[in-house]
C-alpha atoms as a PDB file:
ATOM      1  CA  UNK A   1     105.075  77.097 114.451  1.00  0.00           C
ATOM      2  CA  UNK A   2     106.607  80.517 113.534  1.00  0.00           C
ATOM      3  CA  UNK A   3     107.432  80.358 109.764  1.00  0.00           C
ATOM      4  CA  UNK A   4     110.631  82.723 111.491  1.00  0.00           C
ATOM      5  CA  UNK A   5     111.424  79.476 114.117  1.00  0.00           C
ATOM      6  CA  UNK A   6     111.179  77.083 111.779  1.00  0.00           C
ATOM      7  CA  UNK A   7     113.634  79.136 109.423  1.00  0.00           C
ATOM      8  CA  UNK A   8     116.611  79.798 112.159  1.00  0.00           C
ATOM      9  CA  UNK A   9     115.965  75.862 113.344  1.00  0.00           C
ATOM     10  CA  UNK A  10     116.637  74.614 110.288  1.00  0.00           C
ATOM     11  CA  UNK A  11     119.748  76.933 110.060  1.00  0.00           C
ATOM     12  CA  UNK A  12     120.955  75.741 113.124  1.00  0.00           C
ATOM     13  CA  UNK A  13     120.848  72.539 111.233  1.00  0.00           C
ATOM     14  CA  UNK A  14     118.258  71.269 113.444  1.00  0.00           C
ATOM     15  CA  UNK A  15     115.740  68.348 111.643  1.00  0.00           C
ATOM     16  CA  UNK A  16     111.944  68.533 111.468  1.00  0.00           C
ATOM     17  CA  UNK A  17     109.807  65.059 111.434  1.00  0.00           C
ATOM     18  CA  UNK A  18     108.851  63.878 108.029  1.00  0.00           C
ATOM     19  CA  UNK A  19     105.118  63.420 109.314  1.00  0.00           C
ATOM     20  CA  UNK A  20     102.888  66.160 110.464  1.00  0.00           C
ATOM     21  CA  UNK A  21     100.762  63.957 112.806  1.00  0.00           C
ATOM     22  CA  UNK A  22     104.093  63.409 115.563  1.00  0.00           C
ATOM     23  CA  UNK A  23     105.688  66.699 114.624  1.00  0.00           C
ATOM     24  CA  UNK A  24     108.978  67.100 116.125  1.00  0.00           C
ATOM     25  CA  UNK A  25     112.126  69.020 116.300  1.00  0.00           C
ATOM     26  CA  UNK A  26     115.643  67.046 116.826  1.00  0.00           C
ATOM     27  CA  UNK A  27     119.378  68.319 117.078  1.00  0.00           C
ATOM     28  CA  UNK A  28     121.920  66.438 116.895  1.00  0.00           C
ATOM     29  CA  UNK A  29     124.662  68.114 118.830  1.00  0.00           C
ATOM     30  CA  UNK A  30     124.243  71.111 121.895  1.00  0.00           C
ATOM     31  CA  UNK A  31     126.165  73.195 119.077  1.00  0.00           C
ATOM     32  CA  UNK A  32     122.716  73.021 117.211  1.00  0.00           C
ATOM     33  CA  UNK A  33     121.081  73.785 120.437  1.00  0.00           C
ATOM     34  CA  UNK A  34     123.367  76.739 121.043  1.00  0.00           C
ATOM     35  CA  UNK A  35     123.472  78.267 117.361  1.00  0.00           C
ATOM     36  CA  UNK A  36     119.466  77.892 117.565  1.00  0.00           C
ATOM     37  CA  UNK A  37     118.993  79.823 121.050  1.00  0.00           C
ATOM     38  CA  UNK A  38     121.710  82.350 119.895  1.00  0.00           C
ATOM     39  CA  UNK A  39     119.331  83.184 116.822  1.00  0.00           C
ATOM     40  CA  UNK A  40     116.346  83.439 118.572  1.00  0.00           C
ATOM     41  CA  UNK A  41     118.485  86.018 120.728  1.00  0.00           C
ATOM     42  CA  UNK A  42     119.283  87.843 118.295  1.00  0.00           C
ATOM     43  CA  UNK A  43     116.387  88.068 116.785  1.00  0.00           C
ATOM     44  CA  UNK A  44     114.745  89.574 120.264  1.00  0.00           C
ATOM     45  CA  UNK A  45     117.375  92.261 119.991  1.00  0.00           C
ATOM     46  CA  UNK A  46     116.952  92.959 116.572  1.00  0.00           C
ATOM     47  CA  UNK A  47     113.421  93.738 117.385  1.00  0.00           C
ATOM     48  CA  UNK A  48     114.155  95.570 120.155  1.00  0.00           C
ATOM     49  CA  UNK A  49     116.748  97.808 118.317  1.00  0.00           C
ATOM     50  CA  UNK A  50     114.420  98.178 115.278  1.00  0.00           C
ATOM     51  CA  UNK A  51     111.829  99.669 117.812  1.00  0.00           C
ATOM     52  CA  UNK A  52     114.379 101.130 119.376  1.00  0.00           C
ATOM     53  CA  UNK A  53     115.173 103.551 116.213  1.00  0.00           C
ATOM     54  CA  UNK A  54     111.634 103.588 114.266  1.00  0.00           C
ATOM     55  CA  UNK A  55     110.828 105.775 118.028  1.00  0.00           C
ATOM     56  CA  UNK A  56     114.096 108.086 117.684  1.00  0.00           C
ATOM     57  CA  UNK A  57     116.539 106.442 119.679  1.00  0.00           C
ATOM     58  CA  UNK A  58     119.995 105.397 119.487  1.00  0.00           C
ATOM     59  CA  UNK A  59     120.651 101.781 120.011  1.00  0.00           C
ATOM     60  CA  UNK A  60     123.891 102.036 121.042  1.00  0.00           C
ATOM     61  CA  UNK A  61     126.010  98.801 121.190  1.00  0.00           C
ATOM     62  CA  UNK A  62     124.004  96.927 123.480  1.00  0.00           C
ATOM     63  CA  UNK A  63     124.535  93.063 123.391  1.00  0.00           C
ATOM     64  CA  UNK A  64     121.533  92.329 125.542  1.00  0.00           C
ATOM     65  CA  UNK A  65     117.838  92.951 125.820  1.00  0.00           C
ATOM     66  CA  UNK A  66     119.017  93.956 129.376  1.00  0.00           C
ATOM     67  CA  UNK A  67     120.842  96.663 128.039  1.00  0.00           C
ATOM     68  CA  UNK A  68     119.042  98.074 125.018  1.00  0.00           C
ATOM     69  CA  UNK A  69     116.357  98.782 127.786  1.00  0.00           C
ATOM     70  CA  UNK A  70     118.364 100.285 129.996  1.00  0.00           C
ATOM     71  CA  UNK A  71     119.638 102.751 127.089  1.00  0.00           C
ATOM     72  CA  UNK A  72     115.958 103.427 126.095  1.00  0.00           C
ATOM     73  CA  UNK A  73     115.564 104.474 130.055  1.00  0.00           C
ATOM     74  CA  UNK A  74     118.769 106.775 130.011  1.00  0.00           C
ATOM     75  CA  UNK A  75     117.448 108.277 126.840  1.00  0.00           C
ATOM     76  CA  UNK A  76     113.924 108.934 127.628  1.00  0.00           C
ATOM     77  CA  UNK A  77     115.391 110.940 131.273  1.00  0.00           C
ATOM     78  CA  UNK A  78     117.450 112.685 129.118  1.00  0.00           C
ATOM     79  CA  UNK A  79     114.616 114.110 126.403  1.00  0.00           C
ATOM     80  CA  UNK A  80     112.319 114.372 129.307  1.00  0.00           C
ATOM     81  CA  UNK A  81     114.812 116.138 131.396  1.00  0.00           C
ATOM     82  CA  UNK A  82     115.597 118.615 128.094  1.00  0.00           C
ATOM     83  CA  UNK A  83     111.837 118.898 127.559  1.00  0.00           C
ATOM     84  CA  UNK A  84     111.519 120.296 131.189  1.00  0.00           C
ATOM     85  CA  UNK A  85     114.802 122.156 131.059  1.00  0.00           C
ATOM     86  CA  UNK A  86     112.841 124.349 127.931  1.00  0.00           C
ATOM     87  CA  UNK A  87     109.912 124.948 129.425  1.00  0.00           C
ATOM     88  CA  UNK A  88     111.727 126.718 132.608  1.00  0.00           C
ATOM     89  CA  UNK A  89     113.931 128.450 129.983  1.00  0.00           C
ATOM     90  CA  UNK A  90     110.398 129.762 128.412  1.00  0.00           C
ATOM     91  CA  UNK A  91     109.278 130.873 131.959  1.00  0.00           C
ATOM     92  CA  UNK A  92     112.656 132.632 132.834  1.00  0.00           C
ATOM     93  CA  UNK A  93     112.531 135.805 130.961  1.00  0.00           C
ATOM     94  CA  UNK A  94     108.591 136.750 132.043  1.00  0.00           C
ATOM     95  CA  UNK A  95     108.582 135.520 135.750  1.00  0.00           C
ATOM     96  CA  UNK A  96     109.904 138.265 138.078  1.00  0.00           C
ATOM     97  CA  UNK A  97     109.975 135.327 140.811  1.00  0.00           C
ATOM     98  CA  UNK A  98     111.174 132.564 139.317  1.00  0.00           C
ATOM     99  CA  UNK A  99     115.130 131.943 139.802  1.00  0.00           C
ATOM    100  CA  UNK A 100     117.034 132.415 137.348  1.00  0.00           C
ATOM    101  CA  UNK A 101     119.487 129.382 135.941  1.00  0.00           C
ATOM    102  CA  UNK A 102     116.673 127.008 136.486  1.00  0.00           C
ATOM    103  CA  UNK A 103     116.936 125.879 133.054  1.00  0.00           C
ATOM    104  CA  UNK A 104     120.654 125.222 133.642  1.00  0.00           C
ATOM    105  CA  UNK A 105     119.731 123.677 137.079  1.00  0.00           C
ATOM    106  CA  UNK A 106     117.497 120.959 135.623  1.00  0.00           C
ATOM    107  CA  UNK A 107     120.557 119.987 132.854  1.00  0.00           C
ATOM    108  CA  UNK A 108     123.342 119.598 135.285  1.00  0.00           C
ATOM    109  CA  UNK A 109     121.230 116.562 136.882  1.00  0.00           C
ATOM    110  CA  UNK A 110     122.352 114.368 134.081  1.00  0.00           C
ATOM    111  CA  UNK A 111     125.829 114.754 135.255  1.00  0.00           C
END
């Protein structure tokens, strides 16, 4: 088992089996349950949100996986969409056929 598991078990207060051969895990309440499952989520955000900002995002205040992702999704449109919005602004000055404000065009779809 995870040396991490077996660390946030036993600080849900959950017991481990004194002998290796029958190894087993018991609580004694669904509070230890609970506190248990609410580590292990936590620790799946944490991870999430450390990836999150080692990469150059902002994590935001999600309190879900759920929504950590979705952020990551709004983010990445919006540095993609910025990316694009550049290289038309590039192109604007030396095209004589582009329109002009396509730059400005490509922003205002965030809104």
């Amino acid at each position: 088992m995870n040396d991490d598991i077996i660390r946030m078990a036993r600080e849900a207060g959950m017991t481990d089996s004194p002998d290796d051969y029958n190894a087993y895990w018991t609580a004694d309440s669904i509070d230890e349950l609970e506190r248990f499952a609410n580590l292990i989520a936590a620790a799946e955000r944490e991870k999430v949100a450390r990836w999150m900002m080692e990469r150059g995002y902002v994590t935001g205040h999600g309190d879900t996986i759920e929504e950590l992702l979705r952020e990551i999704d709004w983010q990445a449109a919006e540095r993609e969409r910025e990316m694009c919005a550049s290289v038309a602004e590039s192109y604007e000055p030396t095209c004589d056929t582009c329109p002009s404000g396509v730059a400005n065009a490509i922003r205002a779809r965030s809104e």
